[in-house]
PDB file of N, CA and C in Angstrom:
ATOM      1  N   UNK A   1     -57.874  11.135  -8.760  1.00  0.00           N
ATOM      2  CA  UNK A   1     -57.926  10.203  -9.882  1.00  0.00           C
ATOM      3  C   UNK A   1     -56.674   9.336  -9.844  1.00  0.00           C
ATOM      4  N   UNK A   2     -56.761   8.230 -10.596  1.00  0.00           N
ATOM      5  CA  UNK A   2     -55.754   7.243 -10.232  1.00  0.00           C
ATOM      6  C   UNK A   2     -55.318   7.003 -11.241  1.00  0.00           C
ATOM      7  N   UNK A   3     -53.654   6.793 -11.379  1.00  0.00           N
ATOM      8  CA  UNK A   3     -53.195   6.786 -12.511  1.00  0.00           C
ATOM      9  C   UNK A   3     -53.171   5.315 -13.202  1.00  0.00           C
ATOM     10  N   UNK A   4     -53.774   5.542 -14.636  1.00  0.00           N
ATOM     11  CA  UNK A   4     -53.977   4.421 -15.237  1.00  0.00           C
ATOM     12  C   UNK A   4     -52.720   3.245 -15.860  1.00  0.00           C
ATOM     13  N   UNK A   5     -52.003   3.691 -15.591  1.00  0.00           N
ATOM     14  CA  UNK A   5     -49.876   3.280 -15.767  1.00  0.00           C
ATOM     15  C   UNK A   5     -50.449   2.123 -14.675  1.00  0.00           C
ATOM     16  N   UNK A   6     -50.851   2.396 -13.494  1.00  0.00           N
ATOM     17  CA  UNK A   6     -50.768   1.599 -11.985  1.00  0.00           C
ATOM     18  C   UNK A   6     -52.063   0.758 -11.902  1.00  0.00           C
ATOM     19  N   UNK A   7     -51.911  -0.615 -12.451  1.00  0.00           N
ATOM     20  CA  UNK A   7     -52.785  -1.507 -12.425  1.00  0.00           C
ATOM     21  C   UNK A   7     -53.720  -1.681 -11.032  1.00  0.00           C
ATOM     22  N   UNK A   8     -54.707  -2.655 -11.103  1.00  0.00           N
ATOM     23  CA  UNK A   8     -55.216  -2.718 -10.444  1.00  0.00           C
ATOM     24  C   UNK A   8     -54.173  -3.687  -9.019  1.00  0.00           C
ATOM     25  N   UNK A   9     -54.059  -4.587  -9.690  1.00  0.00           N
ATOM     26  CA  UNK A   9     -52.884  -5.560  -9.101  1.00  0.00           C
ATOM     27  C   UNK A   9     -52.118  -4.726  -8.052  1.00  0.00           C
ATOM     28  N   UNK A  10     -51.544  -3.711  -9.023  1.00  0.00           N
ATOM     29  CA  UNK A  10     -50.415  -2.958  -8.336  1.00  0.00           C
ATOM     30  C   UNK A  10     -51.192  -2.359  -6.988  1.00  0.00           C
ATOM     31  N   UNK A  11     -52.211  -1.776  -6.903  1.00  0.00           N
ATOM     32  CA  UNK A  11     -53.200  -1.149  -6.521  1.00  0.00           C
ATOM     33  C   UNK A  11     -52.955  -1.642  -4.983  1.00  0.00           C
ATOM     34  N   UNK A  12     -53.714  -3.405  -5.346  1.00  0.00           N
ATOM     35  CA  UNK A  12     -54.202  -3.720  -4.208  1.00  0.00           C
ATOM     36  C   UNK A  12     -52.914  -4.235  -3.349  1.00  0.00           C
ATOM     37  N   UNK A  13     -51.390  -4.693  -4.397  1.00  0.00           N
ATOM     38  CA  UNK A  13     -50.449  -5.309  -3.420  1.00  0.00           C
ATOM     39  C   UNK A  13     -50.250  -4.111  -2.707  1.00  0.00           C
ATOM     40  N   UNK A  14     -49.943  -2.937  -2.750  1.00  0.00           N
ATOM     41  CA  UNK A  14     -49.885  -1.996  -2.259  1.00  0.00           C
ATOM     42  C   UNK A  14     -50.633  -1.327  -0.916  1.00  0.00           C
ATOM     43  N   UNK A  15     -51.490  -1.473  -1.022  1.00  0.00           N
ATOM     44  CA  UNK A  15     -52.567  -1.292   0.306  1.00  0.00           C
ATOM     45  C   UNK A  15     -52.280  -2.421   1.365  1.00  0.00           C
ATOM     46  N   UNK A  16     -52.130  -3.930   0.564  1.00  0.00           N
ATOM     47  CA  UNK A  16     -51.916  -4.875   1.480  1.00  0.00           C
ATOM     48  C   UNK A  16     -50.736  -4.640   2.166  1.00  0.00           C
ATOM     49  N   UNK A  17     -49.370  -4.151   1.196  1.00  0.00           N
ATOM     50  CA  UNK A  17     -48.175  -3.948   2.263  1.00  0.00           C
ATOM     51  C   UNK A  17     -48.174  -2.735   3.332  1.00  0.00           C
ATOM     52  N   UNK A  18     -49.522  -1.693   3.037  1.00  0.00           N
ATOM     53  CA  UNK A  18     -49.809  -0.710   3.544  1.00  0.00           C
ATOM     54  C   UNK A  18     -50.476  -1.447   5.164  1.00  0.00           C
ATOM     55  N   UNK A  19     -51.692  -2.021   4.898  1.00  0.00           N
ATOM     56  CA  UNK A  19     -52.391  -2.253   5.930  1.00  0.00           C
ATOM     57  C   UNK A  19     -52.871  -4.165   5.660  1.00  0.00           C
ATOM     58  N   UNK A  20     -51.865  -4.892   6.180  1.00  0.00           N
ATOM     59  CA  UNK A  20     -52.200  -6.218   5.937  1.00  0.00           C
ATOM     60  C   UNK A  20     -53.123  -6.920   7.019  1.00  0.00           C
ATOM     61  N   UNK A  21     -54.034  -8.330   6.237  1.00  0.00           N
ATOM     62  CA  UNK A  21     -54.724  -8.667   6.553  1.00  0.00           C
ATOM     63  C   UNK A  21     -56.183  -7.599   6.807  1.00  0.00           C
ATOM     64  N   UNK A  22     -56.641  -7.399   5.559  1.00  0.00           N
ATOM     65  CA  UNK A  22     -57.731  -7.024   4.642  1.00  0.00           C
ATOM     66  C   UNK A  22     -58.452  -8.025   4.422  1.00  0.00           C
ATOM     67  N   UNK A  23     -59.721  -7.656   3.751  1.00  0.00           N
ATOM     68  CA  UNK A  23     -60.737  -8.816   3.597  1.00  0.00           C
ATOM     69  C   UNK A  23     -60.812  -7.975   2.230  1.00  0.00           C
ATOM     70  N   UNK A  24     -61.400  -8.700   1.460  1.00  0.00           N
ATOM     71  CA  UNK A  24     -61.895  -8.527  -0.417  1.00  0.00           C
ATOM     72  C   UNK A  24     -62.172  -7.600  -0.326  1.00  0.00           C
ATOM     73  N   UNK A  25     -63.428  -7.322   0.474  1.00  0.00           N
ATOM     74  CA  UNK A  25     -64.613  -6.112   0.683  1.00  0.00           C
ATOM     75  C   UNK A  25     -64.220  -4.668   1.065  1.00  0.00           C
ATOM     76  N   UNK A  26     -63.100  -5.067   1.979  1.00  0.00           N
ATOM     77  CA  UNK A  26     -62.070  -3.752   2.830  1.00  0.00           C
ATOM     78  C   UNK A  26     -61.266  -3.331   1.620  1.00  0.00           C
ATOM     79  N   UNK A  27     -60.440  -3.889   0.703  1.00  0.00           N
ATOM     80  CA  UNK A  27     -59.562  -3.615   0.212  1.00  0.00           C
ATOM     81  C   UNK A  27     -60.276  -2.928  -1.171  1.00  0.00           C
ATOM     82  N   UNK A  28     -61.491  -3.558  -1.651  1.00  0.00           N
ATOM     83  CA  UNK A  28     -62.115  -3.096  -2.710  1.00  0.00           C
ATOM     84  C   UNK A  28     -62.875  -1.815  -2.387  1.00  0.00           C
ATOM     85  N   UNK A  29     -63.087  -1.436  -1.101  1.00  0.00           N
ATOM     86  CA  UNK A  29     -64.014  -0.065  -0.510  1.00  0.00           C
ATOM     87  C   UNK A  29     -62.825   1.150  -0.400  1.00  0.00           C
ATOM     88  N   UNK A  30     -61.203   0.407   0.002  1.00  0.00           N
ATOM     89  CA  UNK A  30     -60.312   1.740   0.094  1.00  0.00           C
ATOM     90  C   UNK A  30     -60.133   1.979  -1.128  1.00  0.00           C
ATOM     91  N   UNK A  31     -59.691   1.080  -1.916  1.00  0.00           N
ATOM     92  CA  UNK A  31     -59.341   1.354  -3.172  1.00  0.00           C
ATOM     93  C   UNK A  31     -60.553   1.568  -4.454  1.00  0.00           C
ATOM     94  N   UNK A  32     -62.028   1.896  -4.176  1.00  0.00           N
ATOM     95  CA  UNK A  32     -63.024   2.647  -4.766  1.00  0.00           C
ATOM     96  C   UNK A  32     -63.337   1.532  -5.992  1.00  0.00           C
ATOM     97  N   UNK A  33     -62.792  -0.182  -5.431  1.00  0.00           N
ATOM     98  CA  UNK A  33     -63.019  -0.711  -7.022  1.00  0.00           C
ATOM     99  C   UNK A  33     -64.443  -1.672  -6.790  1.00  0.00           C
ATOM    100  N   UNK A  34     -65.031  -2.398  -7.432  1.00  0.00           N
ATOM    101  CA  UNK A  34     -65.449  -3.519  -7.649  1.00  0.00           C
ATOM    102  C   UNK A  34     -64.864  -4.366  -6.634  1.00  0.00           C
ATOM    103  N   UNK A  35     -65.677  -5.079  -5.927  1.00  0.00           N
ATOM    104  CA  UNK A  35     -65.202  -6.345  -5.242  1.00  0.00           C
ATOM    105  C   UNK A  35     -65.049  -7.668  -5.849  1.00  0.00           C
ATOM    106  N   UNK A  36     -65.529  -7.965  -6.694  1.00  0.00           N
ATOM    107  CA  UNK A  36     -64.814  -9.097  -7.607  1.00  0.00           C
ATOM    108  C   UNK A  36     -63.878  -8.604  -8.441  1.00  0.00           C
ATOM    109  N   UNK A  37     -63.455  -7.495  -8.768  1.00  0.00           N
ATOM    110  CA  UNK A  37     -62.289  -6.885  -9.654  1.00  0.00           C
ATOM    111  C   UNK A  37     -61.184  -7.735  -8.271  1.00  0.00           C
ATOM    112  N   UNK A  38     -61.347  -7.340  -7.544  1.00  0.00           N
ATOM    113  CA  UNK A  38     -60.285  -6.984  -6.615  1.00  0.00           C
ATOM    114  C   UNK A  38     -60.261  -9.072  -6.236  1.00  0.00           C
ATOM    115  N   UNK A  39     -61.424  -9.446  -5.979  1.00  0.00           N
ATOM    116  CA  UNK A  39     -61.446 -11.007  -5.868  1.00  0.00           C
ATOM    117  C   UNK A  39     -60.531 -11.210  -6.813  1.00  0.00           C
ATOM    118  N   UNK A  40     -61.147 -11.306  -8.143  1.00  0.00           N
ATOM    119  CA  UNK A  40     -60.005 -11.569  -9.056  1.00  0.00           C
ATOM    120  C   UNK A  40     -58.497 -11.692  -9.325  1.00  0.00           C
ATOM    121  N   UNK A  41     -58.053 -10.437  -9.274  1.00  0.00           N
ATOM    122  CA  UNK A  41     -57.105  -9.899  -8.867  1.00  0.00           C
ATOM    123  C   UNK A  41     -56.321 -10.925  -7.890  1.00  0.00           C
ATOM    124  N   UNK A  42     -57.137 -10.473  -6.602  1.00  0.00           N
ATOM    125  CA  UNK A  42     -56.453 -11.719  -5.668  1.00  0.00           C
ATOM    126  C   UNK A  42     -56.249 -13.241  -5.758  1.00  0.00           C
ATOM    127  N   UNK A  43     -56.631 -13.806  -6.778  1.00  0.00           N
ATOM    128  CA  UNK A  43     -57.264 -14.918  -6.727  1.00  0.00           C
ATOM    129  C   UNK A  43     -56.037 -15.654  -7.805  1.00  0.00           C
ATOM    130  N   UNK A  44     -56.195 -14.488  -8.968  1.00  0.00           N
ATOM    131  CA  UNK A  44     -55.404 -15.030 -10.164  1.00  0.00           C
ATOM    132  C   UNK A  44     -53.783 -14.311 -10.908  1.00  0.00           C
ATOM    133  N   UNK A  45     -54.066 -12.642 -10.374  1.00  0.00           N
ATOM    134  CA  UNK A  45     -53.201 -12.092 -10.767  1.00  0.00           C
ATOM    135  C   UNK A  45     -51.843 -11.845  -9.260  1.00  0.00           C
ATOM    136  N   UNK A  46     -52.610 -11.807  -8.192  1.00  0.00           N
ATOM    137  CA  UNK A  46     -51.431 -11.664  -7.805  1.00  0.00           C
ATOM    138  C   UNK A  46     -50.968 -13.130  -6.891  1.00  0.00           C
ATOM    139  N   UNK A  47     -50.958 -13.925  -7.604  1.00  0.00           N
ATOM    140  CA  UNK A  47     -50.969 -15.815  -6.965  1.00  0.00           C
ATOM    141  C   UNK A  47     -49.407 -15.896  -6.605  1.00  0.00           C
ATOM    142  N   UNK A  48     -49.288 -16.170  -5.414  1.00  0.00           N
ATOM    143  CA  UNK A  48     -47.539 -16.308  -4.800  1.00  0.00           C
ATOM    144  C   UNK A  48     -47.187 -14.964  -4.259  1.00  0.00           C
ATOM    145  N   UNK A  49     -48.142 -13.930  -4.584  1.00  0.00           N
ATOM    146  CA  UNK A  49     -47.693 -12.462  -4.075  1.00  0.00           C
ATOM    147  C   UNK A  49     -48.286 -12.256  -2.939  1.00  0.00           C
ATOM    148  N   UNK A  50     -49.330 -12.865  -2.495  1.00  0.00           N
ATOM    149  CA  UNK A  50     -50.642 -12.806  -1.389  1.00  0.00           C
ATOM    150  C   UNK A  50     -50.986 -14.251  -0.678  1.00  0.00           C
ATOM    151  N   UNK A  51     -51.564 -14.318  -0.261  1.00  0.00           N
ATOM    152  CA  UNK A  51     -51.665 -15.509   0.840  1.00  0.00           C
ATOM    153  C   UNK A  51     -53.498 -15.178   1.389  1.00  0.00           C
ATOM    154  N   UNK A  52     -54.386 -15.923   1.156  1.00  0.00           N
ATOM    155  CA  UNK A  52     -55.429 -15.473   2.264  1.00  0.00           C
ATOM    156  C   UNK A  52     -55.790 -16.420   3.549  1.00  0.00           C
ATOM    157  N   UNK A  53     -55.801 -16.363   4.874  1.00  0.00           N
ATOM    158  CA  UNK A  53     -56.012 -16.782   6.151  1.00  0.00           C
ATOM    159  C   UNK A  53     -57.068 -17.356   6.402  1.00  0.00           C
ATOM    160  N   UNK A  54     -57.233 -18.300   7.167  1.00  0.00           N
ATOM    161  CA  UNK A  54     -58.181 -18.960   8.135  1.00  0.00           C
ATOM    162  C   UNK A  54     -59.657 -17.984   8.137  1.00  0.00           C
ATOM    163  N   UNK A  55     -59.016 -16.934   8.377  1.00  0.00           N
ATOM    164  CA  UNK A  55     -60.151 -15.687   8.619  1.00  0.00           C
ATOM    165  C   UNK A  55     -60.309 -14.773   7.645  1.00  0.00           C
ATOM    166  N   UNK A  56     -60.325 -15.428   6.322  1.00  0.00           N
ATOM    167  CA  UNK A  56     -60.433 -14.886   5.040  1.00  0.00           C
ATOM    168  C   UNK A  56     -59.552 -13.245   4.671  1.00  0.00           C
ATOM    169  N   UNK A  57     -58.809 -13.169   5.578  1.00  0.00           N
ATOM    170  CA  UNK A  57     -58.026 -12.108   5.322  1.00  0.00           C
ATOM    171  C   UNK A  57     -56.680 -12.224   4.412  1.00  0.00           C
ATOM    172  N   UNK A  58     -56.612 -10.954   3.630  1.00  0.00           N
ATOM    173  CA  UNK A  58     -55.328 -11.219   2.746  1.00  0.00           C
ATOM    174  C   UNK A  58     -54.321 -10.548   3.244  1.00  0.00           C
ATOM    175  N   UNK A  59     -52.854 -11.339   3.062  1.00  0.00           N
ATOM    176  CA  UNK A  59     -51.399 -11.019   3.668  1.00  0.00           C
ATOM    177  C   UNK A  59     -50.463 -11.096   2.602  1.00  0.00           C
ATOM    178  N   UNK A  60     -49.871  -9.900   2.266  1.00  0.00           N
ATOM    179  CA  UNK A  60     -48.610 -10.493   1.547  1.00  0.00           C
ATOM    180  C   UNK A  60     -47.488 -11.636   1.852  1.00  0.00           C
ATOM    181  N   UNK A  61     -47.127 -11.736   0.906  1.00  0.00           N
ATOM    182  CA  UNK A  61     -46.403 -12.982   1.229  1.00  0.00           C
ATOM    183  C   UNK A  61     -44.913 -12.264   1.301  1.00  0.00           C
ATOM    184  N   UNK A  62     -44.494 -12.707   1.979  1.00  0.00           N
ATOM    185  CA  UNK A  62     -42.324 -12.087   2.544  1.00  0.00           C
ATOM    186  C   UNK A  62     -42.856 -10.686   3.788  1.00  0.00           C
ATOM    187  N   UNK A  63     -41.622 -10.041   3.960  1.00  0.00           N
ATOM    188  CA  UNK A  63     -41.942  -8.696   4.435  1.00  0.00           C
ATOM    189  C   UNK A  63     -42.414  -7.842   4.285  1.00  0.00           C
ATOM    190  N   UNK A  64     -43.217  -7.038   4.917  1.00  0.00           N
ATOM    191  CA  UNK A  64     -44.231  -6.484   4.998  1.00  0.00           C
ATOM    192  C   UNK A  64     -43.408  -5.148   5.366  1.00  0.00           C
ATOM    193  N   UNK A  65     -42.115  -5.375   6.406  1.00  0.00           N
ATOM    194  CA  UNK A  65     -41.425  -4.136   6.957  1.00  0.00           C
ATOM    195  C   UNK A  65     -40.214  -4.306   6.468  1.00  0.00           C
ATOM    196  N   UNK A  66     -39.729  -3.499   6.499  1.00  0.00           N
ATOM    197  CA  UNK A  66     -37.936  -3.399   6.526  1.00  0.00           C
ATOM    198  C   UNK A  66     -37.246  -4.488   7.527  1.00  0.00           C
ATOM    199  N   UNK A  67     -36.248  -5.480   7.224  1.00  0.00           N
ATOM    200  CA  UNK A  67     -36.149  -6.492   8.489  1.00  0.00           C
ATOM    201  C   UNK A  67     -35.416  -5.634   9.340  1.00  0.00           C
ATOM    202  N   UNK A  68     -35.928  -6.035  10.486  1.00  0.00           N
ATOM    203  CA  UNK A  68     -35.819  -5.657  12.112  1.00  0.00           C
ATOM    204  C   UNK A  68     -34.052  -5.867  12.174  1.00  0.00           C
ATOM    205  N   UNK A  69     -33.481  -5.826  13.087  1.00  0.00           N
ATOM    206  CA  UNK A  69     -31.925  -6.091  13.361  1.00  0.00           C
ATOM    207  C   UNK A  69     -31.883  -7.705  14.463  1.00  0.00           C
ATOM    208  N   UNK A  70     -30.585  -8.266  13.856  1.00  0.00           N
ATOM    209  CA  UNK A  70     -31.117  -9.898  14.611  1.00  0.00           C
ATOM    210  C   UNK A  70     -31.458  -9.576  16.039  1.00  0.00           C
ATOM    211  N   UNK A  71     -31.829 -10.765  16.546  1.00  0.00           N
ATOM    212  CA  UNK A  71     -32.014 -10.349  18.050  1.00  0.00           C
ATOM    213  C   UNK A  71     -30.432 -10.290  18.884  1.00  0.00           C
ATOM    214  N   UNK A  72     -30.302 -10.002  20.034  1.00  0.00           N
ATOM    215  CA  UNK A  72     -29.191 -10.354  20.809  1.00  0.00           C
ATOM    216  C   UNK A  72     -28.575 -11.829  21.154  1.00  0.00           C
ATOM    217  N   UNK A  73     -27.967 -12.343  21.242  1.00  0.00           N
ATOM    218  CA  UNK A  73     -27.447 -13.169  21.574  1.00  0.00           C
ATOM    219  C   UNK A  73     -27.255 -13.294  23.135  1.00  0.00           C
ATOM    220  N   UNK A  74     -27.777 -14.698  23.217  1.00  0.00           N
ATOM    221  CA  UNK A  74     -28.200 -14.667  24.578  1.00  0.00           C
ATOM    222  C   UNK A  74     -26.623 -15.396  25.303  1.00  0.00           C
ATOM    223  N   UNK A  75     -26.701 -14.671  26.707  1.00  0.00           N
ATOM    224  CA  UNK A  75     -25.815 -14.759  27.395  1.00  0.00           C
ATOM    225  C   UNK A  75     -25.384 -16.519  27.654  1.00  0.00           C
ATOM    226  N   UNK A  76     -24.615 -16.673  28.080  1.00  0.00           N
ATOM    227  CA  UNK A  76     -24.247 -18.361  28.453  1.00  0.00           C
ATOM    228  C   UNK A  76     -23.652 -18.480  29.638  1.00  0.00           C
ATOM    229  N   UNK A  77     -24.279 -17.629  30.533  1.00  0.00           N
ATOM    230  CA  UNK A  77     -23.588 -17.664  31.974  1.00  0.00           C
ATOM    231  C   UNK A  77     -24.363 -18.914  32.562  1.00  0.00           C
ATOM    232  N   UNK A  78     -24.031 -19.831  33.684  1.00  0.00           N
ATOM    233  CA  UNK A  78     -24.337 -20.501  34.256  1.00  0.00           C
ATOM    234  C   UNK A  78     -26.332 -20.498  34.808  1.00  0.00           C
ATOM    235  N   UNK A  79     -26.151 -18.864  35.086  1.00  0.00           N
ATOM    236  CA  UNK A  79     -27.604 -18.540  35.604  1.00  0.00           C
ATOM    237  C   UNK A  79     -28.567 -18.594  34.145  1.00  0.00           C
ATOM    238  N   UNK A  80     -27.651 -17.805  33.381  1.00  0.00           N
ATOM    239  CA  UNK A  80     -28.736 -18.123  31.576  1.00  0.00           C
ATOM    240  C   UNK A  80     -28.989 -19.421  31.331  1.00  0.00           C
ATOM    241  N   UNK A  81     -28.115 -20.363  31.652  1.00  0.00           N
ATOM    242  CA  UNK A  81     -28.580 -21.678  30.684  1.00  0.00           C
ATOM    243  C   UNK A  81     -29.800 -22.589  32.322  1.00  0.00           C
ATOM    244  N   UNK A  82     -29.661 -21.908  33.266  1.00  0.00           N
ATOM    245  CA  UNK A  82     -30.571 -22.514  34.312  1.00  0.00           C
ATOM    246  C   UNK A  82     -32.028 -22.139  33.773  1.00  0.00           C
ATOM    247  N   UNK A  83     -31.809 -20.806  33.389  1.00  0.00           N
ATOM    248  CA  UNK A  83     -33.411 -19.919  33.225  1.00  0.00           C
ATOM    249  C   UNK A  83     -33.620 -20.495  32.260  1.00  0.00           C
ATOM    250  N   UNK A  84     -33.127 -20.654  30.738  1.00  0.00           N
ATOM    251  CA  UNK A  84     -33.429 -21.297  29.916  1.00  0.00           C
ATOM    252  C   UNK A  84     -34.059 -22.667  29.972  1.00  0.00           C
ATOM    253  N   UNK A  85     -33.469 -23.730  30.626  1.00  0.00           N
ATOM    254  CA  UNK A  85     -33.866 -24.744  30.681  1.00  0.00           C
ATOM    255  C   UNK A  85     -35.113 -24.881  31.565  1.00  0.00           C
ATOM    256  N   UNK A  86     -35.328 -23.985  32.657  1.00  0.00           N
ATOM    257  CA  UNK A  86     -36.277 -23.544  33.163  1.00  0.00           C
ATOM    258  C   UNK A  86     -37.690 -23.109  32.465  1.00  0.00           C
ATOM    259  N   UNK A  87     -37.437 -22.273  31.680  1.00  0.00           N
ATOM    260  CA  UNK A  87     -38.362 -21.838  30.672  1.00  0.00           C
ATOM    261  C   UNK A  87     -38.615 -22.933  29.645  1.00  0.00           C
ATOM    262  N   UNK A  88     -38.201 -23.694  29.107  1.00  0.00           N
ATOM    263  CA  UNK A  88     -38.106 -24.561  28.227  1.00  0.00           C
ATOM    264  C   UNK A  88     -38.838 -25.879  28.828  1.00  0.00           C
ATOM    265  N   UNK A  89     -38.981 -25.855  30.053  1.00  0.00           N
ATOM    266  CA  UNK A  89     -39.517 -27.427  30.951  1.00  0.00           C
ATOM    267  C   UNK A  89     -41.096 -26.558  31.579  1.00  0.00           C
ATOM    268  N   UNK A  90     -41.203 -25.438  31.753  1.00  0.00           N
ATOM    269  CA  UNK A  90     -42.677 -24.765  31.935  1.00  0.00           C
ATOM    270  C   UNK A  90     -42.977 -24.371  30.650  1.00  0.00           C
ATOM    271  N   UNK A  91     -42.092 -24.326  29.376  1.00  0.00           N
ATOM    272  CA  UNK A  91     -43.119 -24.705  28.358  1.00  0.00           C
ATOM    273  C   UNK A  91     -43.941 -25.641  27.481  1.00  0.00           C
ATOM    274  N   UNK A  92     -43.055 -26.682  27.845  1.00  0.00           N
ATOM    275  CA  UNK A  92     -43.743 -28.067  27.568  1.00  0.00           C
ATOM    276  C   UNK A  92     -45.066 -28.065  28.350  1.00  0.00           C
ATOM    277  N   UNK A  93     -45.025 -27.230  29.272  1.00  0.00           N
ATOM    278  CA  UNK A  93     -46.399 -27.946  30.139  1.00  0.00           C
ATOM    279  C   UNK A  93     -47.189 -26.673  30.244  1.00  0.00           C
ATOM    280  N   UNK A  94     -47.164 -25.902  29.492  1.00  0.00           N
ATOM    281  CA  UNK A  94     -48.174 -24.864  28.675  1.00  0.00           C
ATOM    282  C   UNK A  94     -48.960 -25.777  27.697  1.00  0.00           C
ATOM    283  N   UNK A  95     -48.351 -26.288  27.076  1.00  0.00           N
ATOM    284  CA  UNK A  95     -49.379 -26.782  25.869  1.00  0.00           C
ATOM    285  C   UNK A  95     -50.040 -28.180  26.164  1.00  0.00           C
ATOM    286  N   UNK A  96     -49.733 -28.361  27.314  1.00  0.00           N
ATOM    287  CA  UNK A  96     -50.937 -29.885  27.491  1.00  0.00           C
ATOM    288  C   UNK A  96     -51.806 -29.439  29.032  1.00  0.00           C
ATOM    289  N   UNK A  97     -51.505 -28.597  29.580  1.00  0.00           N
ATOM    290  CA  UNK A  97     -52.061 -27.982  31.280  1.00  0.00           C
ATOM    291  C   UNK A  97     -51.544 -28.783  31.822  1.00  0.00           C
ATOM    292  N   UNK A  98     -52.175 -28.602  33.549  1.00  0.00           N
ATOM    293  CA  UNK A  98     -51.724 -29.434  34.189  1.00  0.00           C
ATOM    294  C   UNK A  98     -52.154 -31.309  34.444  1.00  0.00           C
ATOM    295  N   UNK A  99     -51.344 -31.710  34.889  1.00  0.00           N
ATOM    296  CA  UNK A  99     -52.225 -33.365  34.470  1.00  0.00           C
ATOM    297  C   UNK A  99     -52.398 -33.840  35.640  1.00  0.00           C
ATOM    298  N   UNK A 100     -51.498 -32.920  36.817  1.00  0.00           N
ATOM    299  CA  UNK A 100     -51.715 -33.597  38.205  1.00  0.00           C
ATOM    300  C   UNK A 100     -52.131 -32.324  38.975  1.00  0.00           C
ATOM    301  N   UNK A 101     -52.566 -32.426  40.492  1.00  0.00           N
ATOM    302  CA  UNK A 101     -52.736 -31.231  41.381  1.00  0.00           C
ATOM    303  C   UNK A 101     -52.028 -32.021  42.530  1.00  0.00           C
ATOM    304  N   UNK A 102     -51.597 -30.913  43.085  1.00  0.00           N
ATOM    305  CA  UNK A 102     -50.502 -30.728  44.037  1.00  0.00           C
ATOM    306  C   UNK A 102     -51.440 -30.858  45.396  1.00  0.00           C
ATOM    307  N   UNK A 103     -51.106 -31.929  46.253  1.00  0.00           N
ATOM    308  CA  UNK A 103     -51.764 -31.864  47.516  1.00  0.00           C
ATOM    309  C   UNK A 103     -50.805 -31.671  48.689  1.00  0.00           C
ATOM    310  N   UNK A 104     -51.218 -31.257  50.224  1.00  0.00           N
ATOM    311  CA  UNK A 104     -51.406 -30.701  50.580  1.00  0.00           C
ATOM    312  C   UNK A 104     -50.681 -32.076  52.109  1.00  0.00           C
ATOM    313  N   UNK A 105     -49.400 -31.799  52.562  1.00  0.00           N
ATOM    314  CA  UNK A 105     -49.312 -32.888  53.587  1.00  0.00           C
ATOM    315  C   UNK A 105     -49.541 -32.130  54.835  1.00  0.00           C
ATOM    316  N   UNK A 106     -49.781 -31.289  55.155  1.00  0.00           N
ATOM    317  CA  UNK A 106     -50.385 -30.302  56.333  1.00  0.00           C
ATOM    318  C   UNK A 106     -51.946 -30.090  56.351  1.00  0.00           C
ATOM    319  N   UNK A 107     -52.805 -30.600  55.788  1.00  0.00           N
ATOM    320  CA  UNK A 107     -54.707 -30.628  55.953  1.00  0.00           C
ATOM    321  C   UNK A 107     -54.599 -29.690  54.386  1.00  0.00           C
TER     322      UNK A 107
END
């Protein structure tokens, strides 16, 4: 039984920080409620607390985990800033493919 102190609201932000990106239907079947309780809910009570996706799934909004530790700081040796710029000039040309093909002066 579920304690009646712990809203529904409370209910569902809870599951979401539990297991995010839920759908209405998922979140209203773990938590044993009504699926428009829980629409609701999402819709009006917890507005700025939740977010729903492209793929109708709901996400809390901020962290979800404890924040991680920053990343490392990347080296600045001569060979780091080659790879970098390296990586940085084959990623520009990830996002459009290739525009030319490479031929062949041997047949």
């Amino acid at each position: 039984m579920t304690d009646p102190a712990v809203t529904l609201a409370d209910r569902v932000l809870a599951e979401l920080r539990r297991a995010p990106g839920l759908k209405a239907a998922e979140l209203a079947e773990s938590l044993g409620a009504e699926r428009r309780d829980v629409n609701r809910c999402l819709s009006f009570e917890l507005v700025g607390k939740v977010q729903q996706g492209a793929d109708y799934r709901w996400r809390p909004i901020g962290p979800t985990r404890p924040a991680a530790a920053p990343p490392p700081v990347a080296a600045s040796s001569e060979i780091a800033k080659l790879c970098r710029y390296y990586l940085e000039c084959i990623g520009q040309d990830m996002d459009e493919g290739a525009n030319a093909f490479a031929s062949s002066k041997y047949g």
